[in-house]
C-alpha atoms as a PDB file:
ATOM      1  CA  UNK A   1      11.294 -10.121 -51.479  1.00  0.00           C
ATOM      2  CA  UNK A   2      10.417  -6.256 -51.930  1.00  0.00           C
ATOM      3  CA  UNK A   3       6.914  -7.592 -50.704  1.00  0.00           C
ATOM      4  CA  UNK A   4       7.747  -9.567 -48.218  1.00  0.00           C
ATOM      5  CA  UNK A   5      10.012  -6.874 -46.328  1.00  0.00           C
ATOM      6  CA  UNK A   6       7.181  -4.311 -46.922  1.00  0.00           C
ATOM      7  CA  UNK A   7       4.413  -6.384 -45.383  1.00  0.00           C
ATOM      8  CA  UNK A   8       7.087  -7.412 -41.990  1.00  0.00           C
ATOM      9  CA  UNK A   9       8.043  -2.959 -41.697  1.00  0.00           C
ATOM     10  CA  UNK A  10       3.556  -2.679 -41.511  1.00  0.00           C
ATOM     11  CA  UNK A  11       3.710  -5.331 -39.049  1.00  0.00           C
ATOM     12  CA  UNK A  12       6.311  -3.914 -37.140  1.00  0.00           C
ATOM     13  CA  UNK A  13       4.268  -0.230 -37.471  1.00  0.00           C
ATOM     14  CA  UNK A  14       1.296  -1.945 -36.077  1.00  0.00           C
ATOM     15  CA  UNK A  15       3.250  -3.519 -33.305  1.00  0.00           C
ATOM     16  CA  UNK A  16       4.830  -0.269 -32.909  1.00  0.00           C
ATOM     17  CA  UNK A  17       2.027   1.565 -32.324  1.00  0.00           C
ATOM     18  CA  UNK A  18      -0.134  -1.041 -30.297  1.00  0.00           C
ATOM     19  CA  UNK A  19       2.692  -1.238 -27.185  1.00  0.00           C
ATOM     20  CA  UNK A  20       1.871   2.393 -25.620  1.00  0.00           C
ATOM     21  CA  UNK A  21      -1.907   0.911 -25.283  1.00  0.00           C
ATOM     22  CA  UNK A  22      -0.782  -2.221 -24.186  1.00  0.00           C
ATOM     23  CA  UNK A  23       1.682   0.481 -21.355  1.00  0.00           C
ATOM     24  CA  UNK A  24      -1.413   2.107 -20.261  1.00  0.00           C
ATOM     25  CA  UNK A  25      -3.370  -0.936 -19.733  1.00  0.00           C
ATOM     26  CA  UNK A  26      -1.163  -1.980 -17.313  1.00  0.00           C
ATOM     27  CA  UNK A  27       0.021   1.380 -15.540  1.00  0.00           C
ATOM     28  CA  UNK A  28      -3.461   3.243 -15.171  1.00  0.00           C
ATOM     29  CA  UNK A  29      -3.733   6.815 -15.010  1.00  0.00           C
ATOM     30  CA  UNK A  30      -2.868   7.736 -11.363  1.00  0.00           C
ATOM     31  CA  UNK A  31      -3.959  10.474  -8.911  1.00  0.00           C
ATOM     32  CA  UNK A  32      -2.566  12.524  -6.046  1.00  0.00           C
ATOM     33  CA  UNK A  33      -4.630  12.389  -3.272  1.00  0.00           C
ATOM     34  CA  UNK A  34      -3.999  14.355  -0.380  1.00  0.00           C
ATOM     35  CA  UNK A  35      -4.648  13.883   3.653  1.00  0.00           C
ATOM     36  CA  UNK A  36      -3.570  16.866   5.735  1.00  0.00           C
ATOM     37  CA  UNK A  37      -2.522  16.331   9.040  1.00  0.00           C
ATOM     38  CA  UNK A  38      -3.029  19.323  10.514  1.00  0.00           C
ATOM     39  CA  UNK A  39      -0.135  21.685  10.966  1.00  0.00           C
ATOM     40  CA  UNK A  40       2.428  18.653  10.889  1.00  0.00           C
ATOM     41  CA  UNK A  41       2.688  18.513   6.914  1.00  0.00           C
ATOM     42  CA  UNK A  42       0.379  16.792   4.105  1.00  0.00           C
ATOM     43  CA  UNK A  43       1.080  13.008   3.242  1.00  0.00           C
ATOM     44  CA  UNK A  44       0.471  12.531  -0.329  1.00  0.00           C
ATOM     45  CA  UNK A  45      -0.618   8.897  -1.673  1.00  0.00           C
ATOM     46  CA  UNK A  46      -0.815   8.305  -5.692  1.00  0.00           C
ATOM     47  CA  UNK A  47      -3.593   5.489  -6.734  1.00  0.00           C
ATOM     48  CA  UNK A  48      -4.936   4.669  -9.814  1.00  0.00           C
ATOM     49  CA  UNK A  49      -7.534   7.529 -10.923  1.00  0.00           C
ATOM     50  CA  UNK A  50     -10.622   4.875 -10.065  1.00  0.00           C
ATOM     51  CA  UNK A  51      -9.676   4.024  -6.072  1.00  0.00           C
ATOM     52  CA  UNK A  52     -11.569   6.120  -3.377  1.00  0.00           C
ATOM     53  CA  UNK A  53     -10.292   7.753  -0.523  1.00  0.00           C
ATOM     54  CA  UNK A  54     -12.676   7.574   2.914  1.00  0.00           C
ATOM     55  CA  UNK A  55     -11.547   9.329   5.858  1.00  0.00           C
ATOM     56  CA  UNK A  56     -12.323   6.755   9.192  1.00  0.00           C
ATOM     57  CA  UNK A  57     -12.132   6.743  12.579  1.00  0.00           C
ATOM     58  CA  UNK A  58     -10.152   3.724  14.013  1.00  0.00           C
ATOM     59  CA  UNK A  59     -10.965   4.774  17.454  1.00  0.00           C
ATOM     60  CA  UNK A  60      -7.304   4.739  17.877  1.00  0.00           C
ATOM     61  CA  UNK A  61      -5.480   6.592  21.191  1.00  0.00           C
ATOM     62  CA  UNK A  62      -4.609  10.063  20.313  1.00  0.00           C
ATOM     63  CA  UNK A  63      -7.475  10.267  17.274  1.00  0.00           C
ATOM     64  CA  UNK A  64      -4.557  10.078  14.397  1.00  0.00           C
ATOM     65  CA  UNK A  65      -5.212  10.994  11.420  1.00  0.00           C
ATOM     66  CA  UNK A  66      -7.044   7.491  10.036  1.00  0.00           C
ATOM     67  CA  UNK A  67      -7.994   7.218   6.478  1.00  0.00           C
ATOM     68  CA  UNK A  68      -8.796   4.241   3.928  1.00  0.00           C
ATOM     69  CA  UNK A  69      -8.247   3.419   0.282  1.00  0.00           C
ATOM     70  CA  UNK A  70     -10.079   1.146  -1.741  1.00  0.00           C
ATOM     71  CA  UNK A  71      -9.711  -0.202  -5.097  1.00  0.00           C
ATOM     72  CA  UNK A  72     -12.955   0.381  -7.398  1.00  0.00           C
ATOM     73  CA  UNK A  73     -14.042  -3.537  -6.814  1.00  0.00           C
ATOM     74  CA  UNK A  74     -13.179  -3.442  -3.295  1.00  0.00           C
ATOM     75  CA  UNK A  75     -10.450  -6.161  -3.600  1.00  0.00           C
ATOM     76  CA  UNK A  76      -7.464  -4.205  -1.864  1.00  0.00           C
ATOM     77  CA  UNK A  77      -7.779  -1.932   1.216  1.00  0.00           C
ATOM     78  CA  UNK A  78      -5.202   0.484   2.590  1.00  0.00           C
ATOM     79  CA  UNK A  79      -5.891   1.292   5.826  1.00  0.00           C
ATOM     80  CA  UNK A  80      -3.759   4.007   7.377  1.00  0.00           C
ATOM     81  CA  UNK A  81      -3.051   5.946  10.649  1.00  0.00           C
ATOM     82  CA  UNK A  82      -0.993   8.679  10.732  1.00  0.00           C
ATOM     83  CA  UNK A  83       1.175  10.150  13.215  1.00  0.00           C
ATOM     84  CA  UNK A  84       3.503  12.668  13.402  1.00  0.00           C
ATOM     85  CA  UNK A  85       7.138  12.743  15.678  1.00  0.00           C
ATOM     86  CA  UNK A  86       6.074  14.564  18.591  1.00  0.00           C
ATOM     87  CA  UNK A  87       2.668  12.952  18.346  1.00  0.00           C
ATOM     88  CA  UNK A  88       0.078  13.820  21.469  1.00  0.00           C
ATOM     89  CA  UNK A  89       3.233  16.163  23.184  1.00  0.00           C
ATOM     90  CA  UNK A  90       5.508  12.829  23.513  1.00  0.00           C
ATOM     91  CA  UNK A  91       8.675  12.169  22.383  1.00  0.00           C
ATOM     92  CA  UNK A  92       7.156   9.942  18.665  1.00  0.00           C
ATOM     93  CA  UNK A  93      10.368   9.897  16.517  1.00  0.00           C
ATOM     94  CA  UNK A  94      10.248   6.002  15.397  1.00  0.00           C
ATOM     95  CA  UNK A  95      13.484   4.948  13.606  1.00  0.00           C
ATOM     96  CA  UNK A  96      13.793   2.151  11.192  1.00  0.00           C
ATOM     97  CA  UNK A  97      14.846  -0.005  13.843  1.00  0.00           C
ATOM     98  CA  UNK A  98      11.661   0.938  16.111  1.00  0.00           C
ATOM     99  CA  UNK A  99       9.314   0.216  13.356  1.00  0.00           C
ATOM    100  CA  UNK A 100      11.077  -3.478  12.416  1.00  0.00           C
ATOM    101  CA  UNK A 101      10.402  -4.117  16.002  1.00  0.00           C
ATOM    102  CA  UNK A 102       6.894  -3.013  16.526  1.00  0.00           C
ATOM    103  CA  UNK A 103       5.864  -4.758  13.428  1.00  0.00           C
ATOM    104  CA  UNK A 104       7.324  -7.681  14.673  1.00  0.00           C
ATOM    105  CA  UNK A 105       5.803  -7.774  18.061  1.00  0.00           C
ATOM    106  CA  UNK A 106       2.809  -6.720  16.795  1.00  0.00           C
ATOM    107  CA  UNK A 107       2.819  -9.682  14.583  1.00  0.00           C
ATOM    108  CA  UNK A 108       3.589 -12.419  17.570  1.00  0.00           C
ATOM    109  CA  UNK A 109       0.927 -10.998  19.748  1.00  0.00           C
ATOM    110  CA  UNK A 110      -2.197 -10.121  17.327  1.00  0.00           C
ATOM    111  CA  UNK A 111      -1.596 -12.037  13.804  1.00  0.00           C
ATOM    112  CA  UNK A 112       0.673 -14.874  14.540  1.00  0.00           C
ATOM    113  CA  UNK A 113      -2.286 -16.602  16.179  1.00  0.00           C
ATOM    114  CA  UNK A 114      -4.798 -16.514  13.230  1.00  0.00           C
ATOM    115  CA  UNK A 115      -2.393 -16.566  10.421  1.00  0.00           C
ATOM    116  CA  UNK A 116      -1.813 -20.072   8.537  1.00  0.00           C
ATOM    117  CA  UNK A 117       1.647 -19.565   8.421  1.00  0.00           C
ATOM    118  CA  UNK A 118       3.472 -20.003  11.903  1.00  0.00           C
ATOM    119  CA  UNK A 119       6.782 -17.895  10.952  1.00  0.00           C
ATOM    120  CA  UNK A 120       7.013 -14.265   8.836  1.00  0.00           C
ATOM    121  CA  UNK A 121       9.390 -12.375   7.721  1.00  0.00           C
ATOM    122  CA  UNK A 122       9.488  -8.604   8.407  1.00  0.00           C
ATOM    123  CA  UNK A 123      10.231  -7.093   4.662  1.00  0.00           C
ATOM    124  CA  UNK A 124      11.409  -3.586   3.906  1.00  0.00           C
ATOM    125  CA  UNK A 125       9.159  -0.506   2.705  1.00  0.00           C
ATOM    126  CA  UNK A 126      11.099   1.476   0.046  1.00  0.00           C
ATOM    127  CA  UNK A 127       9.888   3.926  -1.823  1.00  0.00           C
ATOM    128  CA  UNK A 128      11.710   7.025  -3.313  1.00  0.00           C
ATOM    129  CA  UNK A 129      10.276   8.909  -0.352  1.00  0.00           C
ATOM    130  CA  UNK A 130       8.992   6.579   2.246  1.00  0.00           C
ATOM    131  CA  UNK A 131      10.437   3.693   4.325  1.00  0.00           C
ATOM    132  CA  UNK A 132       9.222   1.127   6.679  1.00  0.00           C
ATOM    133  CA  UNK A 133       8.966  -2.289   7.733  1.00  0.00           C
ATOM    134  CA  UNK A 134       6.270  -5.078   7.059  1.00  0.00           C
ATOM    135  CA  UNK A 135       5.224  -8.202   7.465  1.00  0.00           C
ATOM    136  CA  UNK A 136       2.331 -10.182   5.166  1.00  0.00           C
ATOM    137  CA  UNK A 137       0.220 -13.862   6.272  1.00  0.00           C
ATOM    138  CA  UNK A 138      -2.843 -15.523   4.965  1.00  0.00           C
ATOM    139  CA  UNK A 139      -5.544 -15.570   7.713  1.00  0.00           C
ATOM    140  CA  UNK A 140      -6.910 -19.433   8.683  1.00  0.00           C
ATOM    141  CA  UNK A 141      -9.981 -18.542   9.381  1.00  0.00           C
ATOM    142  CA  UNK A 142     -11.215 -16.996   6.577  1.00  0.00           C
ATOM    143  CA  UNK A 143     -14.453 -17.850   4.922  1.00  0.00           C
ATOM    144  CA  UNK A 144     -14.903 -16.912   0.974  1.00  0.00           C
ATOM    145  CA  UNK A 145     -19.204 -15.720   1.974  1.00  0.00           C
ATOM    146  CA  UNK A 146     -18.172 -13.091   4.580  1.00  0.00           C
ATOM    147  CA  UNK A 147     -18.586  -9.660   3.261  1.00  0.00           C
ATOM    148  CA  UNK A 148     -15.740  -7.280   3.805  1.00  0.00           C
ATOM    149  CA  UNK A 149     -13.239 -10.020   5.022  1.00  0.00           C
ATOM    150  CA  UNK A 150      -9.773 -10.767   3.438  1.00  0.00           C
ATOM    151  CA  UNK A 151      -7.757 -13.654   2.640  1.00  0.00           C
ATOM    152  CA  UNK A 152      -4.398 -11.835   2.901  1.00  0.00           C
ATOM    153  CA  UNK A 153      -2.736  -8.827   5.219  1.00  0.00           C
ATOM    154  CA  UNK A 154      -0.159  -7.162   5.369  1.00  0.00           C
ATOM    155  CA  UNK A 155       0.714  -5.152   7.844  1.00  0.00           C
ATOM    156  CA  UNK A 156       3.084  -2.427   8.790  1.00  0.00           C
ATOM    157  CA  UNK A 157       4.963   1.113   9.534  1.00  0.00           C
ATOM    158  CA  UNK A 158       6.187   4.056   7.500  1.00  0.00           C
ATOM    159  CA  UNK A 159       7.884   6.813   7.861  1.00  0.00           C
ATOM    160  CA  UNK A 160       8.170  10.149   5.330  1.00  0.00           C
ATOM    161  CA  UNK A 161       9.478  13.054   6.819  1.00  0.00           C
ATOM    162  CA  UNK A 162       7.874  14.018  10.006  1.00  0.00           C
ATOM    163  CA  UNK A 163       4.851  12.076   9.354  1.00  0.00           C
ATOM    164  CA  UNK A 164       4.881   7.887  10.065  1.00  0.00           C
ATOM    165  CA  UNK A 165       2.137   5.514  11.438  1.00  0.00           C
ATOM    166  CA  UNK A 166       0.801   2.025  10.880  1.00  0.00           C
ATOM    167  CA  UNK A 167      -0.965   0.683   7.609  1.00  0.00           C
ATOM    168  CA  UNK A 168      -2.985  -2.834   7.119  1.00  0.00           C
ATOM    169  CA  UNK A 169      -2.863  -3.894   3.001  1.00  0.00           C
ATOM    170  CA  UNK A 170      -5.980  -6.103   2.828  1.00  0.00           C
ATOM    171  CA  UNK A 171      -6.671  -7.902  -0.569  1.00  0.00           C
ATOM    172  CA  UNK A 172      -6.998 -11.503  -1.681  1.00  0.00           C
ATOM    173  CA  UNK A 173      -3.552 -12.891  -2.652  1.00  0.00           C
ATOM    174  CA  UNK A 174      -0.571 -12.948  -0.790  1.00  0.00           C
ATOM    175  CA  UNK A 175       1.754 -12.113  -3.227  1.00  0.00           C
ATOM    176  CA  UNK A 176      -0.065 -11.460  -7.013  1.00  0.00           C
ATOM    177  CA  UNK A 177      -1.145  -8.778  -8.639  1.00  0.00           C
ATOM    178  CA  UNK A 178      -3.245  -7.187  -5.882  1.00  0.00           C
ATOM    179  CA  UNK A 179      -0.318  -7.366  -3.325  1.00  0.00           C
ATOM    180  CA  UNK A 180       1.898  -5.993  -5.757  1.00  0.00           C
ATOM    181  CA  UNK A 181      -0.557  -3.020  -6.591  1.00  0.00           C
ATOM    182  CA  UNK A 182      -1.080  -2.075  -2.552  1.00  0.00           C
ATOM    183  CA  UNK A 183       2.630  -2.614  -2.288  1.00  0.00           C
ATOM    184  CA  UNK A 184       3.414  -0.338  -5.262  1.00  0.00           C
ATOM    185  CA  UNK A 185       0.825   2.055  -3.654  1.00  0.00           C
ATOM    186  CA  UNK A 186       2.609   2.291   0.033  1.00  0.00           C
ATOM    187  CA  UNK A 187       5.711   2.756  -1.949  1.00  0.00           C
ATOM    188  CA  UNK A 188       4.264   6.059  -3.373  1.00  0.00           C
ATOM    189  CA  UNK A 189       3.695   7.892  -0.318  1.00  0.00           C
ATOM    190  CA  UNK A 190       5.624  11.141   0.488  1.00  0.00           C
ATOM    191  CA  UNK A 191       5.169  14.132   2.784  1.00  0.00           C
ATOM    192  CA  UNK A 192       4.364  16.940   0.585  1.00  0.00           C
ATOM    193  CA  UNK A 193       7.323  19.542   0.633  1.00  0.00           C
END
């Protein structure tokens, strides 16, 4: 019996000891990477240590501030432009309610059309210092030998502080583990203090 209970306590040590590798598997190290916006603030986005951060030009109205992140095996984009309230000298101060309502027109006029679902749902962006409003489809065009082309988007609005604008979550499922890891992504961002 002595035996028995010694050999379960060193299989419990082992398991003991395995779990925190088993932790970091699945929550890689992360990093703070930082896109100033000129004199409006610094938006701060945390990825896992391996993603890359490319600044791009959308060729957007205004020239926001338009950058990209990319997971290391190019599966998941985050595409984001960022604005600031009193963007270009007008009155820019999107609420909640103004976001929910851009996504969703947005949606009807430019996705809607393409997407293999004929309905959406705008979801909530929460984060502990961000919020926002999305909206996620499949695209029915897609075709698997196209380089740089993505089953699923989601796209959206956020807000932190001062700082908002639009963001397009590009990966290959609609609601897996690449989703989730964009989603958990957008959910990190805050306007540095």
């Amino acid at each position: 019996m002595r035996a028995c209970l010694k050999i379960m306590g060193g299989a419990v040590f082992v398991l003991m000891n395995l779990l925190p590798l088993a932790r970091a598997a699945e929550n890689p190290p992360l990093t703070t990477n930082t896109v100033a916006v000129g004199m409006y603030g610094t938006l701060e986005v945390l990825t896992p240590k391996d993603w890359t951060l490319v600044y791009t030009n959308m060729h957007l109205t205004g020239k926001p501030e338009s950058v990209e992140f990319h997971s290391p095996s190019n599966t998941i984009v985050i595409r984001l432009a960022i604005y600031w309230d009193g963007f270009a000298g007008n009155l820019s101060k999107p609420t909640d309610a103004d976001m929910t309502q851009i996504v969703s027109n947005t949606v009807v006029r430019s996705y809607l059309p393409i997407a293999v679902e004929k309905t959406f749902v705008v979801e909530k962006l929460r984060g502990p210092k961000v919020t926002g409003s999305f909206a996620r489809f499949t695209d029915a065009g897609w075709v698997p030998m196209l380089k740089d082309e993505y089953r699923n988007l989601a796209t959206g609005m956020f807000r932190s502080g001062n700082l908002w604008g639009t963001f397009d979550l590009v990966c290959f499922d609609k609601d897996g583990p690449q989703f989730n890891q964009g989603l958990k992504i957008m959910e990190s961002l805050r306007r540095k203090p």
